[in-house]
C-alpha atoms as a PDB file:
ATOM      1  CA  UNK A   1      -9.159  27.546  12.628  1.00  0.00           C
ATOM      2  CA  UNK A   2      -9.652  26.695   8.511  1.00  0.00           C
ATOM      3  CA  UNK A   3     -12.879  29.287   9.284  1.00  0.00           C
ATOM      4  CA  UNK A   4     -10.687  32.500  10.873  1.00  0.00           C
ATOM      5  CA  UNK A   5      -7.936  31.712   8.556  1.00  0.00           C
ATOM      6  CA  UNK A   6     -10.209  31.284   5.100  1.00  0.00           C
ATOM      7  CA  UNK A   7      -8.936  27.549   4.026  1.00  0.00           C
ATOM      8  CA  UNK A   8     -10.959  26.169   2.009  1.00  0.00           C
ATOM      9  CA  UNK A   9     -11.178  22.109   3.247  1.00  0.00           C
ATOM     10  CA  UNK A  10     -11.246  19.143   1.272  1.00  0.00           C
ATOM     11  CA  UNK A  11     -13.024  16.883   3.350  1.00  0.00           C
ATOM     12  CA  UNK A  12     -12.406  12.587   2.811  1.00  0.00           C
ATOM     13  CA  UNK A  13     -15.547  10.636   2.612  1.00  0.00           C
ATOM     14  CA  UNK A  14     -14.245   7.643   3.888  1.00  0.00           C
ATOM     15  CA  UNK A  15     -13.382   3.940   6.416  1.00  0.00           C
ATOM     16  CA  UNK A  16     -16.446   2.381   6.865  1.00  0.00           C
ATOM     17  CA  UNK A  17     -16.742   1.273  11.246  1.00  0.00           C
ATOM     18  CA  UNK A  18     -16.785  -2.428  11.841  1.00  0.00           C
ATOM     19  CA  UNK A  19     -20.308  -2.560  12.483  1.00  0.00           C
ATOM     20  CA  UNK A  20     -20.942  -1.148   9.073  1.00  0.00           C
ATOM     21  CA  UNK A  21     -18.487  -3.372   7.213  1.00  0.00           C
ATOM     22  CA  UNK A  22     -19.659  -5.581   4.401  1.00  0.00           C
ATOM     23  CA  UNK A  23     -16.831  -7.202   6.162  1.00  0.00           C
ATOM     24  CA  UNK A  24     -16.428  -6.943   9.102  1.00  0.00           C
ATOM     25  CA  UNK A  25     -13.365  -9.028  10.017  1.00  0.00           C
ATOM     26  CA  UNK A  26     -11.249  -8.107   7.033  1.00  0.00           C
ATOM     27  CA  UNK A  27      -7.750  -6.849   8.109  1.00  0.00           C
ATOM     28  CA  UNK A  28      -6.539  -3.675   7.494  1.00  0.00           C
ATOM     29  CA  UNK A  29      -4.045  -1.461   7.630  1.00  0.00           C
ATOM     30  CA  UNK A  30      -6.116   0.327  10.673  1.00  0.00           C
ATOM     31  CA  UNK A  31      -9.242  -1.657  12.603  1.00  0.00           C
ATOM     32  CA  UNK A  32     -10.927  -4.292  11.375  1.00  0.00           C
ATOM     33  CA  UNK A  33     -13.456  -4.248   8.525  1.00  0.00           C
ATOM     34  CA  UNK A  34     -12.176  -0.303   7.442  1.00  0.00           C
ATOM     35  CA  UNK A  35     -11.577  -0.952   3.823  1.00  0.00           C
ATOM     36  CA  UNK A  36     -14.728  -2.736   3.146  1.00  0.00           C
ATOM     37  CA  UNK A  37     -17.583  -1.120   1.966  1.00  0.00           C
ATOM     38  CA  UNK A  38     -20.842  -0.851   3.909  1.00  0.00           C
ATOM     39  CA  UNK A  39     -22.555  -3.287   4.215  1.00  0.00           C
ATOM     40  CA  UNK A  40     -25.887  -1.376   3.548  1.00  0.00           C
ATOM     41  CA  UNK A  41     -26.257   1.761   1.185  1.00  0.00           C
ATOM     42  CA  UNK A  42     -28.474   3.092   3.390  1.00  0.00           C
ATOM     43  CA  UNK A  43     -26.068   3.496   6.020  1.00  0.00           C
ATOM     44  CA  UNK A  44     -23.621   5.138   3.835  1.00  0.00           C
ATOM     45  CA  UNK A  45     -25.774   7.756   3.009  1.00  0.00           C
ATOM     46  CA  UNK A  46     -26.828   8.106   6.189  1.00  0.00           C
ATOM     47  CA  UNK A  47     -23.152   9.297   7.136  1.00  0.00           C
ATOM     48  CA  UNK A  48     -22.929  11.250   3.829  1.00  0.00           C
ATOM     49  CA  UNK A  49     -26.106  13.623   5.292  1.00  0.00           C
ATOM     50  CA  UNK A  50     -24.815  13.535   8.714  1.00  0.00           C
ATOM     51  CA  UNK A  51     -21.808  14.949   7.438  1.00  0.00           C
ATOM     52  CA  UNK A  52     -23.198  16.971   5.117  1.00  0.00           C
ATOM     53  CA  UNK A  53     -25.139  18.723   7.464  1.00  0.00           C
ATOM     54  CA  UNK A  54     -23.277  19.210   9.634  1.00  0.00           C
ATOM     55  CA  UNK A  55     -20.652  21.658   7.500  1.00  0.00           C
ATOM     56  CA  UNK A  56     -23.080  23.291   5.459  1.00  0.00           C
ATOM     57  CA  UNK A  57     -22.015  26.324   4.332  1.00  0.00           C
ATOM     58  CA  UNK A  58     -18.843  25.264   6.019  1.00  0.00           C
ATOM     59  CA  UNK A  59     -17.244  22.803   3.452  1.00  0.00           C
ATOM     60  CA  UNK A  60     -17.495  23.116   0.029  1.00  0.00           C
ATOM     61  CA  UNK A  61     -15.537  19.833  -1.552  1.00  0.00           C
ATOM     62  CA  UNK A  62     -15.316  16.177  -0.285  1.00  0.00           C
ATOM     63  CA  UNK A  63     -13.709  13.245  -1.891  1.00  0.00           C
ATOM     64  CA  UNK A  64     -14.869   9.906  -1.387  1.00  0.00           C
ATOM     65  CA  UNK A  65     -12.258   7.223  -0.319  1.00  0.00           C
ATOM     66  CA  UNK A  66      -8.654   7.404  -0.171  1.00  0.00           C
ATOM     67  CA  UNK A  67      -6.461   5.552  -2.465  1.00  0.00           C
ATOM     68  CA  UNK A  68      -9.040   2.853  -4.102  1.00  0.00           C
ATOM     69  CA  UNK A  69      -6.864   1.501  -6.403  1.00  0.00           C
ATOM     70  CA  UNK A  70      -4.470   0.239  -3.498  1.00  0.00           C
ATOM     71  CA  UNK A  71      -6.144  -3.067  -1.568  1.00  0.00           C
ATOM     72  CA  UNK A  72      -4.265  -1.426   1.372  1.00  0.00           C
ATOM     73  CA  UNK A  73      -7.120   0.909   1.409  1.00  0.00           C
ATOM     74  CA  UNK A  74     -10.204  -0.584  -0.337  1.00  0.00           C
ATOM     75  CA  UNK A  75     -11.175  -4.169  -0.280  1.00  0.00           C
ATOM     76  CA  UNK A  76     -14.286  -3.448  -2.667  1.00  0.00           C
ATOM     77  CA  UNK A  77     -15.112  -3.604  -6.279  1.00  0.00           C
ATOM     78  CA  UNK A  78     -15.178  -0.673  -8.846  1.00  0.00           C
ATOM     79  CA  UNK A  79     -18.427  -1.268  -9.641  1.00  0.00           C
ATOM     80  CA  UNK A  80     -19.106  -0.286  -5.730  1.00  0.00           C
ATOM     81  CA  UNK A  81     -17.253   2.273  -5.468  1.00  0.00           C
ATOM     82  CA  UNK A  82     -18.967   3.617  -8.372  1.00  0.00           C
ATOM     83  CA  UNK A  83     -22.040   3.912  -6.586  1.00  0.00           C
ATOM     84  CA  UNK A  84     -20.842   5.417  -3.258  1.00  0.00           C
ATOM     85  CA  UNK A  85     -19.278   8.087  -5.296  1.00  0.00           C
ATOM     86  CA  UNK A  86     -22.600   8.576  -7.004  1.00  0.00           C
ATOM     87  CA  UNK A  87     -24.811   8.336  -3.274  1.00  0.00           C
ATOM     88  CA  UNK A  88     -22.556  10.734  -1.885  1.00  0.00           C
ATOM     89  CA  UNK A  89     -22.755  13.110  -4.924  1.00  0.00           C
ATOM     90  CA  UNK A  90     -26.625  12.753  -4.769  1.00  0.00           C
ATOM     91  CA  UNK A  91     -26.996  13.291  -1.263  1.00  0.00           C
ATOM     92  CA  UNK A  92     -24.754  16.397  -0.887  1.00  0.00           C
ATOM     93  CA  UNK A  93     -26.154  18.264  -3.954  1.00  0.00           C
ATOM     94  CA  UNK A  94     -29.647  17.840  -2.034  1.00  0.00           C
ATOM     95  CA  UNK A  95     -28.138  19.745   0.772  1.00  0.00           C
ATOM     96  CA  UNK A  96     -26.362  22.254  -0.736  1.00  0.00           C
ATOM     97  CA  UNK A  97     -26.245  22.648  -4.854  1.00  0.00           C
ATOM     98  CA  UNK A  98     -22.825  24.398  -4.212  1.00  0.00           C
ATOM     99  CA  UNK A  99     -20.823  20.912  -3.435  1.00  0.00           C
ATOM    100  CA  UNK A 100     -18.144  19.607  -5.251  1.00  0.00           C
ATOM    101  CA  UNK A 101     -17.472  16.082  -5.459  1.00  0.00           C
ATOM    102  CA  UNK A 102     -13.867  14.942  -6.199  1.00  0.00           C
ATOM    103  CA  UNK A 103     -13.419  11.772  -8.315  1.00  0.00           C
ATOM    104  CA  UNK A 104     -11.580   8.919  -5.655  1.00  0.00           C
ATOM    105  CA  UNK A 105      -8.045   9.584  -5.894  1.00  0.00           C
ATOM    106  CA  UNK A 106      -5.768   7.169  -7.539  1.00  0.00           C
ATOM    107  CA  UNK A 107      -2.120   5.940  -6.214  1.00  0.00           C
ATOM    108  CA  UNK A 108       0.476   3.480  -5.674  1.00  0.00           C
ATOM    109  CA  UNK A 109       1.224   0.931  -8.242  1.00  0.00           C
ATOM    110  CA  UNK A 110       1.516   1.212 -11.731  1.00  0.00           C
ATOM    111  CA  UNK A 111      -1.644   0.744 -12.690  1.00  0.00           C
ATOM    112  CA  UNK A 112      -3.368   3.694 -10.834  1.00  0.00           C
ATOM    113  CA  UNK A 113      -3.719   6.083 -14.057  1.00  0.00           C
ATOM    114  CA  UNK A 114      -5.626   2.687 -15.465  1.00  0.00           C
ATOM    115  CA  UNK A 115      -8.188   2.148 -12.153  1.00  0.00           C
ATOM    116  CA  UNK A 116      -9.140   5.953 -12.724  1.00  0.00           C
ATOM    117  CA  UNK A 117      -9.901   5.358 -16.648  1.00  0.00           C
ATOM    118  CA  UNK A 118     -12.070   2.457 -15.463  1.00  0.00           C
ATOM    119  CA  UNK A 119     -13.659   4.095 -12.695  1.00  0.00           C
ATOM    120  CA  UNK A 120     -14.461   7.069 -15.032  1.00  0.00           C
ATOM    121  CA  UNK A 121     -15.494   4.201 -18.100  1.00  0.00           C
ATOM    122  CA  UNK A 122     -17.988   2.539 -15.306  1.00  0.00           C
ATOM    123  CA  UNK A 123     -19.822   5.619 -14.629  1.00  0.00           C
ATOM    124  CA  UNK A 124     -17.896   7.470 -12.359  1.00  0.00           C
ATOM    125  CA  UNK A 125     -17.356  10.414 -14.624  1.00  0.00           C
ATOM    126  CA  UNK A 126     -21.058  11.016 -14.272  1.00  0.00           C
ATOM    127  CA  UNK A 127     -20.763  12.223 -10.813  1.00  0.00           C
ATOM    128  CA  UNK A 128     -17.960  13.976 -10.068  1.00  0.00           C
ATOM    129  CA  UNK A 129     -16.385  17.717 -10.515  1.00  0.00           C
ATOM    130  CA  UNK A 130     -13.595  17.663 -10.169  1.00  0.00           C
ATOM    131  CA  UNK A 131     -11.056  14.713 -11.043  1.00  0.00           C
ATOM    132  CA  UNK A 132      -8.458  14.057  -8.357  1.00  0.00           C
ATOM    133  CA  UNK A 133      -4.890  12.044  -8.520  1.00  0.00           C
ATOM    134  CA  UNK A 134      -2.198  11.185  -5.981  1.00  0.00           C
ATOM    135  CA  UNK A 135       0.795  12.016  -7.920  1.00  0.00           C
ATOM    136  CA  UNK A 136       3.389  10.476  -5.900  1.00  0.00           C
ATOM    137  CA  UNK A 137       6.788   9.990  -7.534  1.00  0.00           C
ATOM    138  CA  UNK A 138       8.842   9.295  -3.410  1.00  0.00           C
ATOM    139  CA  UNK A 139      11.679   7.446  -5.003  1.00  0.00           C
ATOM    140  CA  UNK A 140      12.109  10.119  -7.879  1.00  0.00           C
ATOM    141  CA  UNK A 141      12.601  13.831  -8.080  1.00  0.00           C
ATOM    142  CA  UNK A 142       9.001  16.064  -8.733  1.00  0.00           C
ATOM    143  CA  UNK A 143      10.186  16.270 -12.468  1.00  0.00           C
ATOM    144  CA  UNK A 144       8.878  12.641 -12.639  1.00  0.00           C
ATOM    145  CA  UNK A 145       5.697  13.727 -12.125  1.00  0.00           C
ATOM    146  CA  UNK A 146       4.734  14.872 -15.649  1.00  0.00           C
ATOM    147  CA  UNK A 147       4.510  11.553 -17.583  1.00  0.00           C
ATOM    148  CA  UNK A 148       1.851  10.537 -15.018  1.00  0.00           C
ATOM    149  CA  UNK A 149       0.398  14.092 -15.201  1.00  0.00           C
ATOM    150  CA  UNK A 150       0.115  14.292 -18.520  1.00  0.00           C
ATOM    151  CA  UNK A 151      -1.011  10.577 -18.430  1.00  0.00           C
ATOM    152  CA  UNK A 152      -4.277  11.529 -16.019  1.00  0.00           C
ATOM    153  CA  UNK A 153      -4.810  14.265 -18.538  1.00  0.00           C
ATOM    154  CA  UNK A 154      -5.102  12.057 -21.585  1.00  0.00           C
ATOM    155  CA  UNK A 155      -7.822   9.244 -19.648  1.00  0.00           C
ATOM    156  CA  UNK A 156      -9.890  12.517 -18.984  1.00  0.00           C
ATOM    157  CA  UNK A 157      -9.962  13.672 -22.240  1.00  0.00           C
ATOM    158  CA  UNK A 158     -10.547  10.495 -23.406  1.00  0.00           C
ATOM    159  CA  UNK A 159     -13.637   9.880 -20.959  1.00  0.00           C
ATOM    160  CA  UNK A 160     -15.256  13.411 -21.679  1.00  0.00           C
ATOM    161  CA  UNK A 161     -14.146  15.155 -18.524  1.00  0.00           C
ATOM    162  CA  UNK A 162     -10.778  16.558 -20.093  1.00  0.00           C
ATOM    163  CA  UNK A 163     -12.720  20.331 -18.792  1.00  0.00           C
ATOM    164  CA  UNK A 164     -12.672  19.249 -15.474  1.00  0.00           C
ATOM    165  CA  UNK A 165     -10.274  20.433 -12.725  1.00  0.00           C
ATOM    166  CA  UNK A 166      -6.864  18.367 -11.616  1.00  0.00           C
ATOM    167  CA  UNK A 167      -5.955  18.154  -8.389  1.00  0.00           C
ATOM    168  CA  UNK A 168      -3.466  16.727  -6.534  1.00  0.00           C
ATOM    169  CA  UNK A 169      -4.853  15.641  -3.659  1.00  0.00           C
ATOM    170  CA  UNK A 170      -2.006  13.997  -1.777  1.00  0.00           C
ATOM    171  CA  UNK A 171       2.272  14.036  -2.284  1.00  0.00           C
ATOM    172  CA  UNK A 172       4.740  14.027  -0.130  1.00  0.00           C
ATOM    173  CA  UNK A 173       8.198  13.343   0.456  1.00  0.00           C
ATOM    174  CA  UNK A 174      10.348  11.201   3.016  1.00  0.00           C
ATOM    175  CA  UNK A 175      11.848  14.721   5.125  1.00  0.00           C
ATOM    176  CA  UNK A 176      14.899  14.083   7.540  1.00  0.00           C
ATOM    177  CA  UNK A 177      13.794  15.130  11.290  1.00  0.00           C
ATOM    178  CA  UNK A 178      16.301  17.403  12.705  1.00  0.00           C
ATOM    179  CA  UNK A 179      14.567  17.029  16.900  1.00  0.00           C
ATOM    180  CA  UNK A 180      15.818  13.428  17.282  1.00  0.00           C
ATOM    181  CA  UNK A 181      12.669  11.956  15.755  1.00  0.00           C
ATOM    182  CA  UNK A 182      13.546   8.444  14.607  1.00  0.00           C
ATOM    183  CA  UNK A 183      12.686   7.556  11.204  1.00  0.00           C
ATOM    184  CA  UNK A 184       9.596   5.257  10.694  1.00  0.00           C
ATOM    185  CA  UNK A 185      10.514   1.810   9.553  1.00  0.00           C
ATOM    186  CA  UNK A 186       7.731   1.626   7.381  1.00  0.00           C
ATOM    187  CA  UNK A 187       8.848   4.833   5.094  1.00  0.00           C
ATOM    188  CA  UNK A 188      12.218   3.450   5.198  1.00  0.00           C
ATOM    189  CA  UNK A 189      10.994  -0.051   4.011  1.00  0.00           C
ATOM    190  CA  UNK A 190       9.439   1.544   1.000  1.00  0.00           C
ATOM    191  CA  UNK A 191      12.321   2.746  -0.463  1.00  0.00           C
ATOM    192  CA  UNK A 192      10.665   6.690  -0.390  1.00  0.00           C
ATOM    193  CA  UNK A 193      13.517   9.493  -1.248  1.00  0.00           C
ATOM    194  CA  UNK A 194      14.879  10.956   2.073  1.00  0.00           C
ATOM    195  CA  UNK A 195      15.344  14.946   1.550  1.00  0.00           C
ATOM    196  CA  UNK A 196      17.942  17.019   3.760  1.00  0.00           C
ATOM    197  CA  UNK A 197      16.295  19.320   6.356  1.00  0.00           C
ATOM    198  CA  UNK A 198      17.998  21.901   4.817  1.00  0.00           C
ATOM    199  CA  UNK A 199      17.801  22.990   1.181  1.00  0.00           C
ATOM    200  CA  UNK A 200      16.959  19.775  -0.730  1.00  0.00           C
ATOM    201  CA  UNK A 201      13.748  19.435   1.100  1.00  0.00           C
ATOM    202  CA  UNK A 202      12.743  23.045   0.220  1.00  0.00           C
ATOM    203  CA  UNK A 203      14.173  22.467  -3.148  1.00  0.00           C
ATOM    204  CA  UNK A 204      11.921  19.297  -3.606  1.00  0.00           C
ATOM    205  CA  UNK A 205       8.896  21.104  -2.454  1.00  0.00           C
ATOM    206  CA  UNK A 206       9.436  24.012  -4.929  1.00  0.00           C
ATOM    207  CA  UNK A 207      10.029  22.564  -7.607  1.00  0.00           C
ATOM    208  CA  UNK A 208       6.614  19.621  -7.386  1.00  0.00           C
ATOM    209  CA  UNK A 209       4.751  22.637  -7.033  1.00  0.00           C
ATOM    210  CA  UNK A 210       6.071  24.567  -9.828  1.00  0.00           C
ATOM    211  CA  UNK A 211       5.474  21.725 -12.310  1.00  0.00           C
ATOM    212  CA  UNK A 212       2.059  20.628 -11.216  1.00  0.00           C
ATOM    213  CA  UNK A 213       1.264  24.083 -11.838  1.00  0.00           C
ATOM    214  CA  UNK A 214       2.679  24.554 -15.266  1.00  0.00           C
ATOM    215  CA  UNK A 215       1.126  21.044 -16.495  1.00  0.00           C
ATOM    216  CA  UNK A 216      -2.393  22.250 -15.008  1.00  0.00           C
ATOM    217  CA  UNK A 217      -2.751  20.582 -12.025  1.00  0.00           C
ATOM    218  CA  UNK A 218      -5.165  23.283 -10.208  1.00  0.00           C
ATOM    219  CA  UNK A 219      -4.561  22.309  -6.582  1.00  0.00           C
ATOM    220  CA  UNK A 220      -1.826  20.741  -4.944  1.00  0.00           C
ATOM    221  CA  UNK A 221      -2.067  19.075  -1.391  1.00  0.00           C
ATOM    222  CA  UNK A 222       1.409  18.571   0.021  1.00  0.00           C
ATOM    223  CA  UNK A 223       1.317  15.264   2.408  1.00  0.00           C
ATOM    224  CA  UNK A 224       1.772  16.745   5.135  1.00  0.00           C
ATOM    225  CA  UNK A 225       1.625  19.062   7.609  1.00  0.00           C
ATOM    226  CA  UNK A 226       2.567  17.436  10.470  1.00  0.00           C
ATOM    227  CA  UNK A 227       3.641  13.358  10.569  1.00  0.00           C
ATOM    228  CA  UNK A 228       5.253  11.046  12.884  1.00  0.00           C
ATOM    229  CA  UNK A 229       6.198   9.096   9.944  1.00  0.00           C
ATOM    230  CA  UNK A 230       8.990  12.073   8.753  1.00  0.00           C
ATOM    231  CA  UNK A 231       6.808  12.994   5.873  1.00  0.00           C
ATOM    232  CA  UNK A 232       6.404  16.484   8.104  1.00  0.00           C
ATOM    233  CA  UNK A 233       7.248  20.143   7.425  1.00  0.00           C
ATOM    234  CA  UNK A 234       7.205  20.538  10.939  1.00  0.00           C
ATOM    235  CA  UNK A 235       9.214  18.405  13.494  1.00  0.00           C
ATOM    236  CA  UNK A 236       7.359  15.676  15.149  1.00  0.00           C
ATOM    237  CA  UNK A 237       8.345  16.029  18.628  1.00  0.00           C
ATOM    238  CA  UNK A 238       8.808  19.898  19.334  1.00  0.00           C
ATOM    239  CA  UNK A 239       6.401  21.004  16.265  1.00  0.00           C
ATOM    240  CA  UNK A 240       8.686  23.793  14.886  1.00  0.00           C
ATOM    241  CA  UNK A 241       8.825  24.329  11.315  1.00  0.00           C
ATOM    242  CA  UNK A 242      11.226  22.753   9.218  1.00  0.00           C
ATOM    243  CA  UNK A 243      13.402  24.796   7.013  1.00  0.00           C
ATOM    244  CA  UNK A 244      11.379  23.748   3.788  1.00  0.00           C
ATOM    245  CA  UNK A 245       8.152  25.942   5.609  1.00  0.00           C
ATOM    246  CA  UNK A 246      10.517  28.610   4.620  1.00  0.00           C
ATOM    247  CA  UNK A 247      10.741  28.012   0.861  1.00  0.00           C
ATOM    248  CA  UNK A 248       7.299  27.094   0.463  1.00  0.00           C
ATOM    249  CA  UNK A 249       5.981  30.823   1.878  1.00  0.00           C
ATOM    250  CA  UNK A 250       8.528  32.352  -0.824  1.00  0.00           C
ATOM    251  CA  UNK A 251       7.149  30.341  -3.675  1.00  0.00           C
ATOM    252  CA  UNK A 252       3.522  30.802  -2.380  1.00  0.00           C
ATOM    253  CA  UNK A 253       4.032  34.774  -2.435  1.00  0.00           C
ATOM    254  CA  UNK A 254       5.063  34.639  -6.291  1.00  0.00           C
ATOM    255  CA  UNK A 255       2.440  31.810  -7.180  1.00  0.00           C
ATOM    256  CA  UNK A 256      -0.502  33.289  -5.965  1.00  0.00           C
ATOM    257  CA  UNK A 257      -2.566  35.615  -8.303  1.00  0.00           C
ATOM    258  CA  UNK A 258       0.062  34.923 -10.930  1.00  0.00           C
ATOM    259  CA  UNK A 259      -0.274  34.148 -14.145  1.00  0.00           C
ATOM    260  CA  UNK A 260       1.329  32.818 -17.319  1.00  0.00           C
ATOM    261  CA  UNK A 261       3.337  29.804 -15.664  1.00  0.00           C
ATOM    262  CA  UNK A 262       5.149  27.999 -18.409  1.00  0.00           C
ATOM    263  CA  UNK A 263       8.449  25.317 -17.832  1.00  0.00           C
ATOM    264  CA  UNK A 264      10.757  24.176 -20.069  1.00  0.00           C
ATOM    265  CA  UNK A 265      13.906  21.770 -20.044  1.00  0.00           C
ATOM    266  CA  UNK A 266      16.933  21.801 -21.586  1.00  0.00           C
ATOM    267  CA  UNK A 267      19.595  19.854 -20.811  1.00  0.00           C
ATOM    268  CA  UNK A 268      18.691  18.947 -17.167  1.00  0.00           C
ATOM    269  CA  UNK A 269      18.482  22.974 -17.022  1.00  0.00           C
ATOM    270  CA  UNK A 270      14.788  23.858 -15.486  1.00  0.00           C
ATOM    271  CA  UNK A 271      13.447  27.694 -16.750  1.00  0.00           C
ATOM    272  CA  UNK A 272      10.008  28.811 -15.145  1.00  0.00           C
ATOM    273  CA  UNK A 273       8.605  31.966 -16.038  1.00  0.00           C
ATOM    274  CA  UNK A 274       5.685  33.925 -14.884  1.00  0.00           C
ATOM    275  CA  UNK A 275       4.194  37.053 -14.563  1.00  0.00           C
ATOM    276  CA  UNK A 276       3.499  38.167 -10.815  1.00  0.00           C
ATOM    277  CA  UNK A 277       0.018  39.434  -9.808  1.00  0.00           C
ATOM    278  CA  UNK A 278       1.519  42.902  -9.966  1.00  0.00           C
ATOM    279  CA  UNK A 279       2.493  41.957 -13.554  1.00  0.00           C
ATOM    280  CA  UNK A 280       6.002  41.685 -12.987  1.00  0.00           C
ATOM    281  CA  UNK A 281       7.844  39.292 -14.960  1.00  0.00           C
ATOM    282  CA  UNK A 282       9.937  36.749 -12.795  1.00  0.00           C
ATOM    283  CA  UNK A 283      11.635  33.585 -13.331  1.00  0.00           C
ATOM    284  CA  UNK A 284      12.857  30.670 -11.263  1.00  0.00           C
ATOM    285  CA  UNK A 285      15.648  28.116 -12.527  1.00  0.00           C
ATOM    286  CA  UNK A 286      17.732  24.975 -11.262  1.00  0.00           C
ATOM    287  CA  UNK A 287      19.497  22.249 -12.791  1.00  0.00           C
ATOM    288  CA  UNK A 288      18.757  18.566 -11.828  1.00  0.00           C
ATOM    289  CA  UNK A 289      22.278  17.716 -13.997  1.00  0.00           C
ATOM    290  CA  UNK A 290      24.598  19.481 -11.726  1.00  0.00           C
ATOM    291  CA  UNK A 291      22.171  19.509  -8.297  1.00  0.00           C
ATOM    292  CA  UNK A 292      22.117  23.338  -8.410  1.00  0.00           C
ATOM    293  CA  UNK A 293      19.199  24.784  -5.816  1.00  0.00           C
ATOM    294  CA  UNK A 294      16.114  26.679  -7.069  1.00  0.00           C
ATOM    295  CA  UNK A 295      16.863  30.498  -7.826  1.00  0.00           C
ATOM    296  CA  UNK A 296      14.289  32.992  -8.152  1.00  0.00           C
ATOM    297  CA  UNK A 297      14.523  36.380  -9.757  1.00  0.00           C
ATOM    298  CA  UNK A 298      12.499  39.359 -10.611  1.00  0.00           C
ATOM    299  CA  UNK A 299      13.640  38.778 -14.667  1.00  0.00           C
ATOM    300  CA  UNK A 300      12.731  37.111 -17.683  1.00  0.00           C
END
């Protein structure tokens, strides 16, 4: 499907199998001995290749691991993490030069934009491509998300990779089902947002994506797709599309092949403007002071 429809996949390096495990009865959040490392570097890159080779040609970006910095999903040291991010970089660029490795992306906690300067201070920096963040702000509106942006920013700068790509490689919200899914007790028992079906999701969506952009995040993977959890655009049970699948195919028309994104605030007022990829001048507004819904025209 990501072939006949030209997505380009950003593919997770990542859960080591119990057998592997430099621990192998460590808890986790899903079997036994997941978090840990492997035991053996040889059988990570072992996995790497097999991977590797398998979607050559195929997949042109991995990450390795998911959320380090949280013990919820790595049990290991930075100093080993470190060098899985630098076996897998080796390994892949022997397949094909054309790889991109993205740097283990940070979240939870606030002490995630300080894991990633030490990950990038230990080495890490060396071999990567592209630096990647979770930017999830779930109790907040998106606007919250430019402290940490700009935050990310300054540790790459600071540890020579400031020319590097951003990317967001994981947000989401808490969405309300509308098919009679119940909500997960776990999303509820993290205090996350919970956005209307209706506009406020879309609004939400719109609006993280429109400041990501304008701070120069380069790529923005919304979490998700599809979720039992209620952090869905489509419904869990029938899969239809939520309203918010709506506004995110309008703003995707005007972002792509655009240009010239800048966003300003004044007064809890919100002001995008752009120029279209026919040129076009167009700007998109809303108000986070008086809850006003994002409105886009075809005029400066």
């Amino acid at each position: 499907m990501a072939e006949l429809t030209k997505i380009d996949i950003l593919l997770p390096l990542a859960i080591t199998p119990r057998w592997a495990s430099a621990r192998p009865d460590e808890s986790s959040p899903y079997k036994p001995g997941n978090i840990a490392e492997p035991a053996n570097l040889a059988d990570w890159s072992t996995y790497v290749a097999t991977v590797g080779a398998r979607y050559k040609g195929r997949i042109k970006h991995y990450e390795v691991w998911n959320e380090p910095s949280d013990q919820n999903h790595y049990s290991g040291d930075l100093a080993t993490l470190v060098k899985l991010t630098c076996e897998a970089k080796r390994v892949l660029q022997a397949i094909d030069p054309g790889i991109k490795l993205v740097s283990p992306a940070s979240a939870g906690g606030g002490r995630h934009i300080e894991y990633l300067d030490r990950f990038l201070a230990a080495g890490g920096r060396k071999c990567i491509d592209i630096v990647g963040h979770h930017f999830y702000v779930f109790k907040e509106s998106p606007e919250a998300m430019i402290p940490t942006i700009r935050g990310v920013k300054r540790v790459m700068a600071a540890n020579g990779v400031g020319h590097m790509p951003l990317w967001n490689t994981e947000t989401g919200y808490w969405i309300e089902n509308g098919d009679g899914t119940p909500d997960h007790p776990m999303v509820a028992k993290g205090g996350w947002k919970r956005l209307g079906l209706e506009k406020e999701s879309g609004d939400y969506l719109m609006r993280a994506l429109l400041i990501a952009r304008a701070e120069g995040v380069d790529r923005f993977y919304w979490y998700s797709w599809d979720n039992r959890y209620g952090l869905g655009m489509v419904e869990s049970i029938t899969g239809q599309p939520k309203p918010m699948v709506e506004a995110w195919r309008v703003l995707a028309d005007r972002l792509v092949g655009a240009s010239r994104l800048s966003c300003k605030e004044s007064g809890g007022r919100w002001s995008c403007t752009l120029n279209l990829r026919s040129g076009e001048p167009a700007k998109i507004t809303w108000n986070v002071a008086n809850g006003s819904g994002v409105l886009i025209s075809n005029e400066r």
